[in-house]
C-alpha atoms as a PDB file:
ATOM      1  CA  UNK A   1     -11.345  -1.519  21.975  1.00  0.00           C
ATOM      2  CA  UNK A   2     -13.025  -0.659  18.884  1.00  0.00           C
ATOM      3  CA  UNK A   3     -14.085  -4.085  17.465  1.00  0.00           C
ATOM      4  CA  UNK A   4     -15.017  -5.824  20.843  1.00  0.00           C
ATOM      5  CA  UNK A   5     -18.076  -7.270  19.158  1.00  0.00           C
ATOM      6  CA  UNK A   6     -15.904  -9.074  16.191  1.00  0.00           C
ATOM      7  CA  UNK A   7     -13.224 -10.072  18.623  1.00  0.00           C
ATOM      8  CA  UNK A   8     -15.146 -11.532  21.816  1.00  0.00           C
ATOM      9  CA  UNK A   9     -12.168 -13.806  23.052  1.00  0.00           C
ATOM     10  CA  UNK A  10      -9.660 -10.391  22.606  1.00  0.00           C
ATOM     11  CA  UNK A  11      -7.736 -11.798  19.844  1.00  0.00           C
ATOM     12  CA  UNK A  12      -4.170  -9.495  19.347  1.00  0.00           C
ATOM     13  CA  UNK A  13      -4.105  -7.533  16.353  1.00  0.00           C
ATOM     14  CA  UNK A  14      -1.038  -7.402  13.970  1.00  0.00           C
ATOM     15  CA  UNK A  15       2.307  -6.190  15.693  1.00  0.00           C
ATOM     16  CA  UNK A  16       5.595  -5.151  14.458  1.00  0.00           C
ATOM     17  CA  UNK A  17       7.281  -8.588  15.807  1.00  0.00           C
ATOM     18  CA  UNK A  18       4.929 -10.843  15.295  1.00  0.00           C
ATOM     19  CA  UNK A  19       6.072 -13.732  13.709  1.00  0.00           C
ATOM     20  CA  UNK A  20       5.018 -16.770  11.316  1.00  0.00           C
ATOM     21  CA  UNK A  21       3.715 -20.221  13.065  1.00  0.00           C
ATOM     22  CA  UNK A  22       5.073 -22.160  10.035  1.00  0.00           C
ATOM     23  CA  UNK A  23       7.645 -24.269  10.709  1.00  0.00           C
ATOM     24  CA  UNK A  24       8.881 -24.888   7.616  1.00  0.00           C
ATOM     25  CA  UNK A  25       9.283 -21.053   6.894  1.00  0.00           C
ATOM     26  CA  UNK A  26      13.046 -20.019   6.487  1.00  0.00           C
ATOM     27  CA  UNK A  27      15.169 -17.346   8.973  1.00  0.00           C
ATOM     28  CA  UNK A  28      15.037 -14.583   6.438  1.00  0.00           C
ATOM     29  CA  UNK A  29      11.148 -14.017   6.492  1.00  0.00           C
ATOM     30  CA  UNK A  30       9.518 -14.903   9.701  1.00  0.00           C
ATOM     31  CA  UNK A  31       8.014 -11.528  10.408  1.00  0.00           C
ATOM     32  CA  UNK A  32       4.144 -11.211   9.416  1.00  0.00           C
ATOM     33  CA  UNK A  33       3.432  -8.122   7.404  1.00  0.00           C
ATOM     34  CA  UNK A  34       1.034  -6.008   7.644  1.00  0.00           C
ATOM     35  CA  UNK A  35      -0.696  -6.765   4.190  1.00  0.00           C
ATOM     36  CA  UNK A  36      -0.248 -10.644   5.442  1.00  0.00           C
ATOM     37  CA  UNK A  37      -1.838  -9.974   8.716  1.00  0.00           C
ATOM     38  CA  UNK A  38      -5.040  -8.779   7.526  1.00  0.00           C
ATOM     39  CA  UNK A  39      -4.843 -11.212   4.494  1.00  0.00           C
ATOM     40  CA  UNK A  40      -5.152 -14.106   6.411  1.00  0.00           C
ATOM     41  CA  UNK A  41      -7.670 -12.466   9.260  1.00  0.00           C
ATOM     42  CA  UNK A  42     -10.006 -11.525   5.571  1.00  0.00           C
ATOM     43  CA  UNK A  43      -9.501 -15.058   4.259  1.00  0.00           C
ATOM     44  CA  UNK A  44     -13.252 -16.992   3.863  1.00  0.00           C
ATOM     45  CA  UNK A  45     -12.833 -20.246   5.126  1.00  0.00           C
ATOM     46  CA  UNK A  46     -15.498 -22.681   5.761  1.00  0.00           C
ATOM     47  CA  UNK A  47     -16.391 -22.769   9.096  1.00  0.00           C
ATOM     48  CA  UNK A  48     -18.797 -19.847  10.348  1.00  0.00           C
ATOM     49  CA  UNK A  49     -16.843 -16.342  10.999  1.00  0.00           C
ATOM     50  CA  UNK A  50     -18.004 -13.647  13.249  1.00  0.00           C
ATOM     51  CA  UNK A  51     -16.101 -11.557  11.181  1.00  0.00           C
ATOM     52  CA  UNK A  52     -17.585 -11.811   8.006  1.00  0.00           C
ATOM     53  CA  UNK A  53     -21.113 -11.950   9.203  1.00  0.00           C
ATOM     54  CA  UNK A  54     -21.087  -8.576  11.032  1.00  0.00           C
ATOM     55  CA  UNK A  55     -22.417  -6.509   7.893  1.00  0.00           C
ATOM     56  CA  UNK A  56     -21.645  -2.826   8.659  1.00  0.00           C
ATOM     57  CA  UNK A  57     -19.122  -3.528  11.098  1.00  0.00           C
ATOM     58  CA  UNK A  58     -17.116  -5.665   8.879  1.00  0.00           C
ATOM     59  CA  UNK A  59     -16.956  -3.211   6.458  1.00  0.00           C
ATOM     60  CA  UNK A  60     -15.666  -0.340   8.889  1.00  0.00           C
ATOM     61  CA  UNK A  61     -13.079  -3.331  10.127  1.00  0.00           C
ATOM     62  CA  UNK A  62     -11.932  -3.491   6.005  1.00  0.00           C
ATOM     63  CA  UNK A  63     -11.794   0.354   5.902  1.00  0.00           C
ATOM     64  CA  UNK A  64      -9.382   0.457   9.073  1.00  0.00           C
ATOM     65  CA  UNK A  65      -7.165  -2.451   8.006  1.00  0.00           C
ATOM     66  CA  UNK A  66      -6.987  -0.717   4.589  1.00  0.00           C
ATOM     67  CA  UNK A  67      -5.977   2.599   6.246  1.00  0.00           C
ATOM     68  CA  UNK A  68      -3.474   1.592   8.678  1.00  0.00           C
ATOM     69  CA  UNK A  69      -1.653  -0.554   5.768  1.00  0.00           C
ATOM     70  CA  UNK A  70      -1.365   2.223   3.646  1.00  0.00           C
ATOM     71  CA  UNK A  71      -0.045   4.463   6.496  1.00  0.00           C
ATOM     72  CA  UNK A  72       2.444   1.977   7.247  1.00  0.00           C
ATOM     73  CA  UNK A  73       3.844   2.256   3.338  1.00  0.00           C
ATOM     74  CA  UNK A  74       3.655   5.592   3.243  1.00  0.00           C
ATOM     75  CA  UNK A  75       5.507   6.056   6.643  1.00  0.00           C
ATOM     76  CA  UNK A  76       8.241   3.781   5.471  1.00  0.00           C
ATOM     77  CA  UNK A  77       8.714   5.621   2.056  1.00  0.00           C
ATOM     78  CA  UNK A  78       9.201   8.503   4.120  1.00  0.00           C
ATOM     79  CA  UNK A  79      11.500   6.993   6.816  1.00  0.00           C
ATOM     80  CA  UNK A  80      14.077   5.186   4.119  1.00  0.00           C
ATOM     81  CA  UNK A  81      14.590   7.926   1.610  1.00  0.00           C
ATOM     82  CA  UNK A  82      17.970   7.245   1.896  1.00  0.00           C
ATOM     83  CA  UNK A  83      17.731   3.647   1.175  1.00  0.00           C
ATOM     84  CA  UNK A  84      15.515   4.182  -2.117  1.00  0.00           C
ATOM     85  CA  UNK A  85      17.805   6.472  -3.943  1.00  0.00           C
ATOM     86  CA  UNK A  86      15.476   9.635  -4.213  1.00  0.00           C
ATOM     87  CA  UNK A  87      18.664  11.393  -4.463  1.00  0.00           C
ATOM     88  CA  UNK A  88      18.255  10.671  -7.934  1.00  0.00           C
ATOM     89  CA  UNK A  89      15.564  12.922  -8.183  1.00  0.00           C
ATOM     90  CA  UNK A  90      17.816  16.132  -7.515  1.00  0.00           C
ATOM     91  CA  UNK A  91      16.624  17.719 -10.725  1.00  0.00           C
ATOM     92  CA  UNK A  92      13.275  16.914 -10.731  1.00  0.00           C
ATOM     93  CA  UNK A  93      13.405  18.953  -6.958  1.00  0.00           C
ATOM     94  CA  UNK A  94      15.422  21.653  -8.793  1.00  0.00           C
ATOM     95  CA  UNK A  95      13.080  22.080 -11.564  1.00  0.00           C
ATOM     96  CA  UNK A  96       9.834  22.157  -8.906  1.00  0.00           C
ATOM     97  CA  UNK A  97      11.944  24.409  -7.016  1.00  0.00           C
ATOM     98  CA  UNK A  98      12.369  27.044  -9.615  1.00  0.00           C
ATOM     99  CA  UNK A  99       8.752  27.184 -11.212  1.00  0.00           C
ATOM    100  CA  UNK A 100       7.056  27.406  -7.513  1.00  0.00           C
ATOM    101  CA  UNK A 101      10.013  30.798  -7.050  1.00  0.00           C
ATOM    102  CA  UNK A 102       9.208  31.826 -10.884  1.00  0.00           C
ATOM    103  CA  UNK A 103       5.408  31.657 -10.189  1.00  0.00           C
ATOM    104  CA  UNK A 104       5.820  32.990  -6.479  1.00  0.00           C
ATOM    105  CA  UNK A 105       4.164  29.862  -4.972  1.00  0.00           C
ATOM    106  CA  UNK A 106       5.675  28.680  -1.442  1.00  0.00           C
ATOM    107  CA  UNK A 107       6.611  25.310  -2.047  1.00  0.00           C
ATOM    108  CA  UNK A 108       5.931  22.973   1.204  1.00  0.00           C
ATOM    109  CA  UNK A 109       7.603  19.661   1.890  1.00  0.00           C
ATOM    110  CA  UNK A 110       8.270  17.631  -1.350  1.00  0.00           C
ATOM    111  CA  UNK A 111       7.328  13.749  -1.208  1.00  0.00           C
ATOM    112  CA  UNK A 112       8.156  12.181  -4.157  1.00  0.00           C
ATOM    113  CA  UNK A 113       5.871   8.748  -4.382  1.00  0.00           C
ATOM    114  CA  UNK A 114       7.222   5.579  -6.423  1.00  0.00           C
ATOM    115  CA  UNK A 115       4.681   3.899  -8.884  1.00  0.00           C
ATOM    116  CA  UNK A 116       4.129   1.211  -6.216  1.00  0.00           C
ATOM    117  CA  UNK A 117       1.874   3.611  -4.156  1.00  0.00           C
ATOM    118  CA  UNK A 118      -1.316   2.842  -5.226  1.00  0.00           C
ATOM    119  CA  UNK A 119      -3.220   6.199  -6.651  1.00  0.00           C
ATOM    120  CA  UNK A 120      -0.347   8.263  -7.083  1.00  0.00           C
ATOM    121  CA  UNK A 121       0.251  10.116 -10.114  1.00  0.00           C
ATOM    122  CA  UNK A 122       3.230   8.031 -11.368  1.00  0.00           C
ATOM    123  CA  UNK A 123       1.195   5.043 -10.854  1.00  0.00           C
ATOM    124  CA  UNK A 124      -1.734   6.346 -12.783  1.00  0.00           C
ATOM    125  CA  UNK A 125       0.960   7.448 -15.715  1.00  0.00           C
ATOM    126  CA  UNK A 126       2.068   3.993 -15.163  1.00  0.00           C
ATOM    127  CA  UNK A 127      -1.209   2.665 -15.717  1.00  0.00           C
ATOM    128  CA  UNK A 128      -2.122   4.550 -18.652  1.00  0.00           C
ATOM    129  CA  UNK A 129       1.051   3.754 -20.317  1.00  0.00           C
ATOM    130  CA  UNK A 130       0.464  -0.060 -20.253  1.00  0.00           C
ATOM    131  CA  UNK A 131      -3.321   0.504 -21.737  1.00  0.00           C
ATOM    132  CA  UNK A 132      -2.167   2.194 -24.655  1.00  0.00           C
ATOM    133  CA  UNK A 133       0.684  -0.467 -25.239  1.00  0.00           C
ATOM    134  CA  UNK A 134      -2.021  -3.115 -24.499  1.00  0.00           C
ATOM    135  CA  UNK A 135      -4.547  -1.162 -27.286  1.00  0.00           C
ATOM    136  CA  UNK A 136      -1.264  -0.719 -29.623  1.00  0.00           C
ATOM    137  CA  UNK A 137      -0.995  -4.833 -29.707  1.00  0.00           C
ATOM    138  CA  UNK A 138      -4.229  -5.639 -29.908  1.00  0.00           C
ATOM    139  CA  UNK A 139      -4.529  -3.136 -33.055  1.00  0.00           C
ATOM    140  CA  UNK A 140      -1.192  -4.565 -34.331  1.00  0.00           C
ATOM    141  CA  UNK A 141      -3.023  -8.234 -33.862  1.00  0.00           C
ATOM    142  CA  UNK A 142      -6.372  -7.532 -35.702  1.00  0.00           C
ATOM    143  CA  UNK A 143      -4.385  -6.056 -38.653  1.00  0.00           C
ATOM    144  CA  UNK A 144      -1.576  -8.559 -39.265  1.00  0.00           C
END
């Protein structure tokens, strides 16, 4: 009951089951993300929307949708380590390991983020790397 204002005929938010309306849509994907969820509810269209016309409110509404989405990724990064292969990590956890003991720091629960996760530091490294290699061509461009 946050958004009663935006939502006067008590429209359901985005579920775990809820599924797509398409019928052409095939077996394999007919569960509505999250990200797809709030896609379509952010989508202008051209008939007047309560939504978008709600100024401070509509911004709080972005800020929550934004939140809960990212929770969700996180949460399933953390519930699937198996299925991602961070067991492939072992020595990067062995060599954090031994600095924090070296150091004397008490290490607390190691999450190890893929460059996916938007803002974490492999995706910043990530990012960084493809701006140089973008700089590098255009430098090789201008003096061919």
């Amino acid at each position: 009951m946050v958004y009663p204002l935006l939502f006067p005929r008590g429209e359901l938010g985005w579920n775990i089951n809820m599924k797509h309306s398409e019928e052409g849509r095939s077996s394999k994907y007919t569960r509505v993300t999250q990200l797809q969820f709030y896609a379509y509810r952010l989508a202008m269209r051209s008939d007047f929307s309560i939504l978008h016309h709600s100024g401070k409110l509509f911004k709080q509404y972005i800020v929550d949708a934004y939140v809960k989405t990212e929770g969700s990724r996180i949460n399933y990064l953390r519930n699937n380590k198996k299925n991602l292969r961070i067991e492939h990590y072992k020595g990067l956890l062995d060599a954090l390991n031994s600095r924090a003991l070296n150091q004397g720091v008490r290490t607390g629960k190691l999450i190890i983020l893929p460059s996916t996760v938007q803002g974490s530091p492999r995706h910043m490294h990530q990012n960084y790397q493809d701006a140089l290699a973008m700089v590098r061509k255009l430098v090789d461009l201008i003096y061919l």
